[in-house]
PDB file of N, CA and C in Angstrom:
ATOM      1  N   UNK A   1     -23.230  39.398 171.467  1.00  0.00           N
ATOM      2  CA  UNK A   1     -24.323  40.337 171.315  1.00  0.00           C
ATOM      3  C   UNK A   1     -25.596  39.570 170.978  1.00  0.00           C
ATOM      4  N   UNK A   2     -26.690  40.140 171.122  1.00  0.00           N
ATOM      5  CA  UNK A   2     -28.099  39.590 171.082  1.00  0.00           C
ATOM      6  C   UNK A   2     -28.399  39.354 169.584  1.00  0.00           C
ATOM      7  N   UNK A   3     -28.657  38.644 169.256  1.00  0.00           N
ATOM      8  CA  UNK A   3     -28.978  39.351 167.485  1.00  0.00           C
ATOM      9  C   UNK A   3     -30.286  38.100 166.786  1.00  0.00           C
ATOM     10  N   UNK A   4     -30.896  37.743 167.547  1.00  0.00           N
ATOM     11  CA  UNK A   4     -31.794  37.242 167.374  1.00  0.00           C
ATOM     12  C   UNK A   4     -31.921  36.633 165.950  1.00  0.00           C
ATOM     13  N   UNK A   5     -31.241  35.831 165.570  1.00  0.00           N
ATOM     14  CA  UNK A   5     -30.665  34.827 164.523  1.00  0.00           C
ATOM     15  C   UNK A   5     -30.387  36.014 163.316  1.00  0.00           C
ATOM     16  N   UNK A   6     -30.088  37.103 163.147  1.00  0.00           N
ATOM     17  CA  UNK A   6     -29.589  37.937 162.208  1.00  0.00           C
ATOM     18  C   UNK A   6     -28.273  38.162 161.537  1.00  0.00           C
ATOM     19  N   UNK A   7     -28.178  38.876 160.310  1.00  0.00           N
ATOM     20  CA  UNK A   7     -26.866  37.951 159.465  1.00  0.00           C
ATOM     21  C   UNK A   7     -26.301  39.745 160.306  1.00  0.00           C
ATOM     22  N   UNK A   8     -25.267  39.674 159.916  1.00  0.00           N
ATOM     23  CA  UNK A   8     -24.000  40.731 160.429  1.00  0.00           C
ATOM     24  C   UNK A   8     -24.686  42.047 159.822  1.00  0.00           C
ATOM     25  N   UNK A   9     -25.214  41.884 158.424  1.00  0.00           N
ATOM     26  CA  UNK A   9     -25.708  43.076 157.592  1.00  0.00           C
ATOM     27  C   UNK A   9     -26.658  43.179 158.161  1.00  0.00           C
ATOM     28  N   UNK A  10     -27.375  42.328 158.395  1.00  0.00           N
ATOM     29  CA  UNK A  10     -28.864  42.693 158.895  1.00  0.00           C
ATOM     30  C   UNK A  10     -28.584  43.948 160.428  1.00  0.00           C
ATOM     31  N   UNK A  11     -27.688  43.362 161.138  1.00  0.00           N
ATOM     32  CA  UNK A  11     -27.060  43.980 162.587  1.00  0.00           C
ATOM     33  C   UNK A  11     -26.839  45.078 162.618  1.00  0.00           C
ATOM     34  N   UNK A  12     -25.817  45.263 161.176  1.00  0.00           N
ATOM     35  CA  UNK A  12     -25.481  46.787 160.989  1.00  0.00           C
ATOM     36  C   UNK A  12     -26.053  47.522 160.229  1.00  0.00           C
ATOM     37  N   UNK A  13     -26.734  46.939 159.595  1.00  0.00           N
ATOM     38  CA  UNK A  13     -28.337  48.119 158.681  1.00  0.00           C
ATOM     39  C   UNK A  13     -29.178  48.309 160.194  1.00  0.00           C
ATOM     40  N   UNK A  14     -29.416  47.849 161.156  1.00  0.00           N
ATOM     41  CA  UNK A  14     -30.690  48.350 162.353  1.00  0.00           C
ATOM     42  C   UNK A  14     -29.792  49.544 162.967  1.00  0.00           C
ATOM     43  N   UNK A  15     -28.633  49.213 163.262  1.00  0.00           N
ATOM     44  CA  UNK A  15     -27.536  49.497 164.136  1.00  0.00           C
ATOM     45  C   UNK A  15     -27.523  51.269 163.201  1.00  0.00           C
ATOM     46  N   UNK A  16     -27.071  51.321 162.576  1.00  0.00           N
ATOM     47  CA  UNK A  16     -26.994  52.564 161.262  1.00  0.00           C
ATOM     48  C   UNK A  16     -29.037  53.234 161.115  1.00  0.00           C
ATOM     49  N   UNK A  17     -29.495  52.381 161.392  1.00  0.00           N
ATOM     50  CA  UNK A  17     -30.829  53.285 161.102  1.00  0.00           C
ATOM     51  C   UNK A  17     -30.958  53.856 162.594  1.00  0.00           C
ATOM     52  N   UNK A  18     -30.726  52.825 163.348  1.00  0.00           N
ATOM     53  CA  UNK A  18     -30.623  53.417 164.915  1.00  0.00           C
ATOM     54  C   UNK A  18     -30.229  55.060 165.536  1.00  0.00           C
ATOM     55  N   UNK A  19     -28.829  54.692 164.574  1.00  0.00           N
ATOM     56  CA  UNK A  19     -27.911  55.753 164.556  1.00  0.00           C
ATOM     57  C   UNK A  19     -28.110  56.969 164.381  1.00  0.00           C
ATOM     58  N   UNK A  20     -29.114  56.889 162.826  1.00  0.00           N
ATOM     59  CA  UNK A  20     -29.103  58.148 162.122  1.00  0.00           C
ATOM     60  C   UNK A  20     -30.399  58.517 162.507  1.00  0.00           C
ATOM     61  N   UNK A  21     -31.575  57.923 163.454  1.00  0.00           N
ATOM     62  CA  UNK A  21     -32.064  58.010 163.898  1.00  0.00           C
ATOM     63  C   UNK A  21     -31.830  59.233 165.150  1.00  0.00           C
ATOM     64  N   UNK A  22     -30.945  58.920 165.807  1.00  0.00           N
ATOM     65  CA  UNK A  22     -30.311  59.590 166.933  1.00  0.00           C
ATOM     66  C   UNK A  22     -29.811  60.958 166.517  1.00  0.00           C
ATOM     67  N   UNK A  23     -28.756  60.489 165.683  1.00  0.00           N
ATOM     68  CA  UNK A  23     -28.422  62.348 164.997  1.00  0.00           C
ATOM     69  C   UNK A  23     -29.811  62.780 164.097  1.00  0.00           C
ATOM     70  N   UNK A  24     -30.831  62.444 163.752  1.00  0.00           N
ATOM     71  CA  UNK A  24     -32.008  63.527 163.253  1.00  0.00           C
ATOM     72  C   UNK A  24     -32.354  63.615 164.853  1.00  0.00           C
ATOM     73  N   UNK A  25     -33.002  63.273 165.460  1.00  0.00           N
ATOM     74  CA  UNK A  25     -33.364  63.619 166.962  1.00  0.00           C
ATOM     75  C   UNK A  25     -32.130  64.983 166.915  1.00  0.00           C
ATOM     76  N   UNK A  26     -31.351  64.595 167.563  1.00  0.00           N
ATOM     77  CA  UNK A  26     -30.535  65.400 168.130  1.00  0.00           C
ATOM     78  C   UNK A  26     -29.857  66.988 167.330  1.00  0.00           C
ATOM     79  N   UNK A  27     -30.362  66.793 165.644  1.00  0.00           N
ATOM     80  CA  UNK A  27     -30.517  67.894 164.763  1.00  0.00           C
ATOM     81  C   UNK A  27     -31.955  68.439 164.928  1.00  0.00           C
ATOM     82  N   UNK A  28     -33.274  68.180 165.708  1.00  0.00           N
ATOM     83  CA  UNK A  28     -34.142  68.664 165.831  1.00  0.00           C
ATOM     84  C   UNK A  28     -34.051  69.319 166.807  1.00  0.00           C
ATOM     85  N   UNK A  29     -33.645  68.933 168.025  1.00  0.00           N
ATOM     86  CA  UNK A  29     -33.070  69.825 169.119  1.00  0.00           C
ATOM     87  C   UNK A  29     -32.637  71.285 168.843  1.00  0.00           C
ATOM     88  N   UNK A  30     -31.287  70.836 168.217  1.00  0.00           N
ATOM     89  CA  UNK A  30     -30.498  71.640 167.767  1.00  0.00           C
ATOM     90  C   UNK A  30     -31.064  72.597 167.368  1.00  0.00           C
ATOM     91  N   UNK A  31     -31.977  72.273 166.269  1.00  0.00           N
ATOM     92  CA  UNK A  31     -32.662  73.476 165.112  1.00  0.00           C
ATOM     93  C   UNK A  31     -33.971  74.367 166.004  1.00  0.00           C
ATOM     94  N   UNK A  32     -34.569  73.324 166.929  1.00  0.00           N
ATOM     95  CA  UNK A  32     -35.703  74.221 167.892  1.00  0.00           C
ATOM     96  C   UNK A  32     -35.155  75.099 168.537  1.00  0.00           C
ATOM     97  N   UNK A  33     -33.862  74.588 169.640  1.00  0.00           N
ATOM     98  CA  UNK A  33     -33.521  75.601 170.052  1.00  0.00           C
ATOM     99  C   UNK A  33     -32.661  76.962 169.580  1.00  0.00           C
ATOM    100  N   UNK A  34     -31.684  76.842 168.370  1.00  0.00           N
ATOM    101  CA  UNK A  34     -31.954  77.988 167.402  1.00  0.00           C
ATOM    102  C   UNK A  34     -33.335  78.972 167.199  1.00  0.00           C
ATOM    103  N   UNK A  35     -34.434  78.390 166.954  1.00  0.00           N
ATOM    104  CA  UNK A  35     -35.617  78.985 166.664  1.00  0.00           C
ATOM    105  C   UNK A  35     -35.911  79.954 167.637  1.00  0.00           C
ATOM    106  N   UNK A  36     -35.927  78.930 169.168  1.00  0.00           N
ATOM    107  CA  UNK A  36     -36.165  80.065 170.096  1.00  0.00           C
ATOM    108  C   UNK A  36     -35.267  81.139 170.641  1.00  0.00           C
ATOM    109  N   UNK A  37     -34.614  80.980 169.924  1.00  0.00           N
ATOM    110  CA  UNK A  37     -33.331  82.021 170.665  1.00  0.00           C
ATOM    111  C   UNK A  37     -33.515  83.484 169.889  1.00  0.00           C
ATOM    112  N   UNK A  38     -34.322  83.039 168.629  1.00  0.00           N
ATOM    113  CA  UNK A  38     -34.395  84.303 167.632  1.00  0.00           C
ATOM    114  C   UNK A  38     -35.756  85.630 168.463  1.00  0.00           C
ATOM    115  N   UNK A  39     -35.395  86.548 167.590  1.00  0.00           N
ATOM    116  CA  UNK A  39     -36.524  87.899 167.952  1.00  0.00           C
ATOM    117  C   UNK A  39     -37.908  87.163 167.797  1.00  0.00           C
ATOM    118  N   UNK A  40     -38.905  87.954 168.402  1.00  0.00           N
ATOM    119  CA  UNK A  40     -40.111  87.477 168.722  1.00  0.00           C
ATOM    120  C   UNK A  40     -40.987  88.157 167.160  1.00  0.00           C
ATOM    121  N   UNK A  41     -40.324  89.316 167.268  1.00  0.00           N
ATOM    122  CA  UNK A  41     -41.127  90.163 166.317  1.00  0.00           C
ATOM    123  C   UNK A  41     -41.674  91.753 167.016  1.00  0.00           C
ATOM    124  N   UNK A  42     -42.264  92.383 166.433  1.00  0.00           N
ATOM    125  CA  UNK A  42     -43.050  93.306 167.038  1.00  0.00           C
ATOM    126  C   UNK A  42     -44.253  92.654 168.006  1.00  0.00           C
ATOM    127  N   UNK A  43     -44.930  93.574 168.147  1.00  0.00           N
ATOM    128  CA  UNK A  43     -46.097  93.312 169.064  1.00  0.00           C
ATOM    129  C   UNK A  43     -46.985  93.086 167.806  1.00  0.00           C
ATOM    130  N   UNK A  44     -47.242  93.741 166.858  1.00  0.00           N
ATOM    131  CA  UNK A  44     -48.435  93.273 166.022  1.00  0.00           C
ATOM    132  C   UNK A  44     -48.018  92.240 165.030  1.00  0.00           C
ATOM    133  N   UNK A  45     -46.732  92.153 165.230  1.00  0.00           N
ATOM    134  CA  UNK A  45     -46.082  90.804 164.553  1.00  0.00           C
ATOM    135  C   UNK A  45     -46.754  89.644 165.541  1.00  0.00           C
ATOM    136  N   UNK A  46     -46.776  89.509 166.711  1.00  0.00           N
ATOM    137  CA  UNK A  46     -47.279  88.800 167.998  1.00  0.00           C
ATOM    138  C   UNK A  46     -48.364  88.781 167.340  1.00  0.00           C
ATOM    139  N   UNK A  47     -49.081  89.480 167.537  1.00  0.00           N
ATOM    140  CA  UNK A  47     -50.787  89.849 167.136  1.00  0.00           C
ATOM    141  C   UNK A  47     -51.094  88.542 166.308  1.00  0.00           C
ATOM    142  N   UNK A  48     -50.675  88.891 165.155  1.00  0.00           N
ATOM    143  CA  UNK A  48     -51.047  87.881 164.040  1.00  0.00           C
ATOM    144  C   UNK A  48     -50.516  86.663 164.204  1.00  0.00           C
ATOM    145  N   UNK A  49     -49.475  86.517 164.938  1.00  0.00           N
ATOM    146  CA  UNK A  49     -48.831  84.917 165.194  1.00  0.00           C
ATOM    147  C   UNK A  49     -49.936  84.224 165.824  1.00  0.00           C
ATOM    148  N   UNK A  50     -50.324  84.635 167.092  1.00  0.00           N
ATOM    149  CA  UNK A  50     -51.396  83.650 168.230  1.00  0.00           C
ATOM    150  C   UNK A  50     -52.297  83.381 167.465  1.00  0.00           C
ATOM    151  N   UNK A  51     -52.987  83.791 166.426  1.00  0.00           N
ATOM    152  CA  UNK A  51     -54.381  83.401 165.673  1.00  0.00           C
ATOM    153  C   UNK A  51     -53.412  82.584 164.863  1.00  0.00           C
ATOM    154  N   UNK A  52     -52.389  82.661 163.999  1.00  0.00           N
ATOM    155  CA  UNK A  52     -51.747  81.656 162.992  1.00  0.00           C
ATOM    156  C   UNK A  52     -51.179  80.037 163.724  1.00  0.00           C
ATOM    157  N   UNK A  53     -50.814  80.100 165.237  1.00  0.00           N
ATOM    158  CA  UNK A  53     -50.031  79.289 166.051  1.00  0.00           C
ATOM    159  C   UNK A  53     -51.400  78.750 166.154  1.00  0.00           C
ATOM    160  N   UNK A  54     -52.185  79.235 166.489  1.00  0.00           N
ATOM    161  CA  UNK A  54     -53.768  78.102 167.543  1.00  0.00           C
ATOM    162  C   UNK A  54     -54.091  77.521 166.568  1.00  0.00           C
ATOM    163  N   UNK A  55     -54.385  77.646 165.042  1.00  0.00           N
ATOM    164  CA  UNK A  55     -54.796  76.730 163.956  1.00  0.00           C
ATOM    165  C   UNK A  55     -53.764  75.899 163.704  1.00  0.00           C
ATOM    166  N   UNK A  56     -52.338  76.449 163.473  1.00  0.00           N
ATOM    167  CA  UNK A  56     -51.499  75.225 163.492  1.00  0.00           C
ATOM    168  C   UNK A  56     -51.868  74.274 164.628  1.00  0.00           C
ATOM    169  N   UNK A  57     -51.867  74.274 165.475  1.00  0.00           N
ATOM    170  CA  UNK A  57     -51.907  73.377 166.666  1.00  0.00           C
ATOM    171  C   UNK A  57     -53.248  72.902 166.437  1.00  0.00           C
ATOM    172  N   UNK A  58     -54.430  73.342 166.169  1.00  0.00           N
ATOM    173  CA  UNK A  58     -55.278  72.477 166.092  1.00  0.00           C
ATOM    174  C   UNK A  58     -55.636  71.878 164.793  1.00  0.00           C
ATOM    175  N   UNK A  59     -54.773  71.830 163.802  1.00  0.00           N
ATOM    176  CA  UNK A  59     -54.752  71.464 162.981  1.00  0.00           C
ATOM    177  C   UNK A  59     -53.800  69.876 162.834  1.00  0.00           C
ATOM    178  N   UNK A  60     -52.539  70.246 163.963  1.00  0.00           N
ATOM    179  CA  UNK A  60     -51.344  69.045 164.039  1.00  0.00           C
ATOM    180  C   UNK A  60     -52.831  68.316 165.119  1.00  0.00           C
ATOM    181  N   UNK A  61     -52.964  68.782 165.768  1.00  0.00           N
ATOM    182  CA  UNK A  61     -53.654  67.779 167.344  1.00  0.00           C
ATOM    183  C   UNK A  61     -54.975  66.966 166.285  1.00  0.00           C
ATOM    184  N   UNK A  62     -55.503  67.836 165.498  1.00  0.00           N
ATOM    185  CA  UNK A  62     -56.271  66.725 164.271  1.00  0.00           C
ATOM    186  C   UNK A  62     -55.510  65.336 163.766  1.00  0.00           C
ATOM    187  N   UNK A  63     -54.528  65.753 163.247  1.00  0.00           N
ATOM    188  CA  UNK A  63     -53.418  64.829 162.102  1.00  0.00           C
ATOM    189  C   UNK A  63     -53.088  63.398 163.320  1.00  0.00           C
ATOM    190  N   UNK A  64     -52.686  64.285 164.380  1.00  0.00           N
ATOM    191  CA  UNK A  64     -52.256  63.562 165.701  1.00  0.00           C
ATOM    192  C   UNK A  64     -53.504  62.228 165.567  1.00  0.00           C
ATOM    193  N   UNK A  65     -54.018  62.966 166.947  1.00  0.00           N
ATOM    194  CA  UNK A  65     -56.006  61.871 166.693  1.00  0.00           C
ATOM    195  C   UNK A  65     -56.148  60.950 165.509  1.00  0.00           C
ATOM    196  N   UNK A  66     -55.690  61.320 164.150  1.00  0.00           N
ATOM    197  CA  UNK A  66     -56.503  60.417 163.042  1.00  0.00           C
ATOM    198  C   UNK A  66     -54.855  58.934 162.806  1.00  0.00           C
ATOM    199  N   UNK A  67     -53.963  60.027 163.057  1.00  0.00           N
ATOM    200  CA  UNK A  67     -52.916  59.008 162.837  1.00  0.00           C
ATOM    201  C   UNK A  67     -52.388  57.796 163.743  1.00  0.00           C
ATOM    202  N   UNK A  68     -53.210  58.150 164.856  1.00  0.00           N
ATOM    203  CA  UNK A  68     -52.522  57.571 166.109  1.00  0.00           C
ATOM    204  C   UNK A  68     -53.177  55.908 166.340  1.00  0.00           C
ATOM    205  N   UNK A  69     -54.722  55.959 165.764  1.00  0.00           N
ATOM    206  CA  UNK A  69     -55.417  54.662 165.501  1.00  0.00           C
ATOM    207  C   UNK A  69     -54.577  53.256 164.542  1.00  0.00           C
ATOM    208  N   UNK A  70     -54.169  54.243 163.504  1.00  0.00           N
ATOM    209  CA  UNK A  70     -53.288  53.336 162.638  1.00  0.00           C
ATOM    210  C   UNK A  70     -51.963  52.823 162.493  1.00  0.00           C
ATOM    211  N   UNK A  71     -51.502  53.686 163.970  1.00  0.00           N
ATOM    212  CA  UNK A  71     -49.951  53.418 164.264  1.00  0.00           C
ATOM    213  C   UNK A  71     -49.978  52.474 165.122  1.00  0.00           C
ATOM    214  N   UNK A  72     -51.205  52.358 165.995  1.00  0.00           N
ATOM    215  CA  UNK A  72     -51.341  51.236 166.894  1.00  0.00           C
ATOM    216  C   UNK A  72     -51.771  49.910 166.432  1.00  0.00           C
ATOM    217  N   UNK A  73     -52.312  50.298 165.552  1.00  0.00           N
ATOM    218  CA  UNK A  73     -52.664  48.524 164.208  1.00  0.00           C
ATOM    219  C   UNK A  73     -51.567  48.290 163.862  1.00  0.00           C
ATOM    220  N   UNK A  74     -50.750  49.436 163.078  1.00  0.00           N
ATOM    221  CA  UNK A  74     -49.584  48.493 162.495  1.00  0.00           C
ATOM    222  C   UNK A  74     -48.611  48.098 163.294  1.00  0.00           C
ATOM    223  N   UNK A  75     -48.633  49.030 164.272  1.00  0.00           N
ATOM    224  CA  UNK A  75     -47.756  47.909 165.379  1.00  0.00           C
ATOM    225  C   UNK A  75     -47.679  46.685 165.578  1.00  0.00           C
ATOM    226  N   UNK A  76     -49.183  46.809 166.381  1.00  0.00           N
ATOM    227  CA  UNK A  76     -49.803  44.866 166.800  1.00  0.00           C
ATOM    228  C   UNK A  76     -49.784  44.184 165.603  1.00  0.00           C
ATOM    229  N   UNK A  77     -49.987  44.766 164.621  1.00  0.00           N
ATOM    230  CA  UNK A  77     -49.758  43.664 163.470  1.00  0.00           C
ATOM    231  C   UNK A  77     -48.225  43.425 163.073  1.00  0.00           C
ATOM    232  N   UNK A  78     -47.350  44.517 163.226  1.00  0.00           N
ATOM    233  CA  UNK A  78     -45.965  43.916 163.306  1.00  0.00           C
ATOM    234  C   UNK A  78     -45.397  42.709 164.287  1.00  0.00           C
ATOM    235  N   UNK A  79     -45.829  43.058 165.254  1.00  0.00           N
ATOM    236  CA  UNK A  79     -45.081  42.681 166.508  1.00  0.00           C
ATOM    237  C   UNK A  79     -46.058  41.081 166.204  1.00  0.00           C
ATOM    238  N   UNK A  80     -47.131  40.843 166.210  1.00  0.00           N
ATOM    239  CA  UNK A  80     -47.305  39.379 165.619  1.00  0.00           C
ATOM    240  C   UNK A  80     -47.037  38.739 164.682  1.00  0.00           C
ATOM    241  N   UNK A  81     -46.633  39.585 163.523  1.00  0.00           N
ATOM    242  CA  UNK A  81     -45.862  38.651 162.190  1.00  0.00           C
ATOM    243  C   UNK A  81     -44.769  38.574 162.649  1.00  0.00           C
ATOM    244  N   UNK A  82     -44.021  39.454 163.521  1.00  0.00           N
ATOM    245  CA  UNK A  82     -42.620  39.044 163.967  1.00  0.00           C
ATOM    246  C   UNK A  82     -42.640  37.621 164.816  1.00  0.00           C
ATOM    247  N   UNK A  83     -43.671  37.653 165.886  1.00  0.00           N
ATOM    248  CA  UNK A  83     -44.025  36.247 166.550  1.00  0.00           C
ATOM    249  C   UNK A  83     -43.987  35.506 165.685  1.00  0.00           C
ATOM    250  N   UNK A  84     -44.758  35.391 164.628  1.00  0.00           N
ATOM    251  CA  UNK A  84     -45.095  34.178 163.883  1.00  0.00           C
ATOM    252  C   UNK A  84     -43.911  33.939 162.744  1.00  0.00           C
ATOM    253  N   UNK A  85     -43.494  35.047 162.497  1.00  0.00           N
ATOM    254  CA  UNK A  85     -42.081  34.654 161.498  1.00  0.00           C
ATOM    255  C   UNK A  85     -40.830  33.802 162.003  1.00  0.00           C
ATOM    256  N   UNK A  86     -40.877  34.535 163.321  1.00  0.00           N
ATOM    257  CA  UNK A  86     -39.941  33.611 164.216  1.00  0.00           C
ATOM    258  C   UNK A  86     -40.093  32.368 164.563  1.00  0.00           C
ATOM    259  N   UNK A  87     -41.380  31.906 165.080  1.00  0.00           N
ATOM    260  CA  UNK A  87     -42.012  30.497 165.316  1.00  0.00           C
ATOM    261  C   UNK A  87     -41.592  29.877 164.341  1.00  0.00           C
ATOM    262  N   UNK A  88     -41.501  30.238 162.916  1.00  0.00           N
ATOM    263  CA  UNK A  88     -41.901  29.619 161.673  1.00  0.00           C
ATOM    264  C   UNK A  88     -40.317  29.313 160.730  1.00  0.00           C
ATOM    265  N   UNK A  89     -39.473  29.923 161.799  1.00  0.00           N
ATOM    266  CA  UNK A  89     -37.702  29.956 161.386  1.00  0.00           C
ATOM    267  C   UNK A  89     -37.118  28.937 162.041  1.00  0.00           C
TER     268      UNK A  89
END
């Protein structure tokens, strides 16, 4: 296996975050599509949702935009200390 000079623990701590990675994914599924399967509500239950749903959403598409600058720094800054940690092993 590939393991890019890593001890066995190191292998199976990525391997296990990987993992549990996969079953939360696959418990989000799960739980959305529960959600949609349920009653809608009334119609004036509707009513008040579309004005409550459009601020959520433009409220996440905010969070989105401000977070997305700093996920791309810490990336490139990972992915070069990883270069340079490795060079340096």
């Amino acid at each position: 296996m590939f393991e890019m000079g890593l001890t066995s623990l190191e292998t199976t701590a990525i391997w296990a975050v990987f993992g549990i990675a996969i079953v939360g994914l696959l418990y989000a599924v799960f739980l959305r599509s529960q959600i949609l399967q349920e009653d809608k509500g009334t119609e004036k239950m509707q009513e008040v949702w579309n004005p409550i749903k459009a601020g959520a959403n433009a409220y996440l598409q905010k969070q989105l935009r401000s977070i997305l600058p700093l996920i791309a720094v810490l990336t490139v800054v990972l992915f070069f200390l990883s270069l340079y940690w490795s060079a340096n092993s």
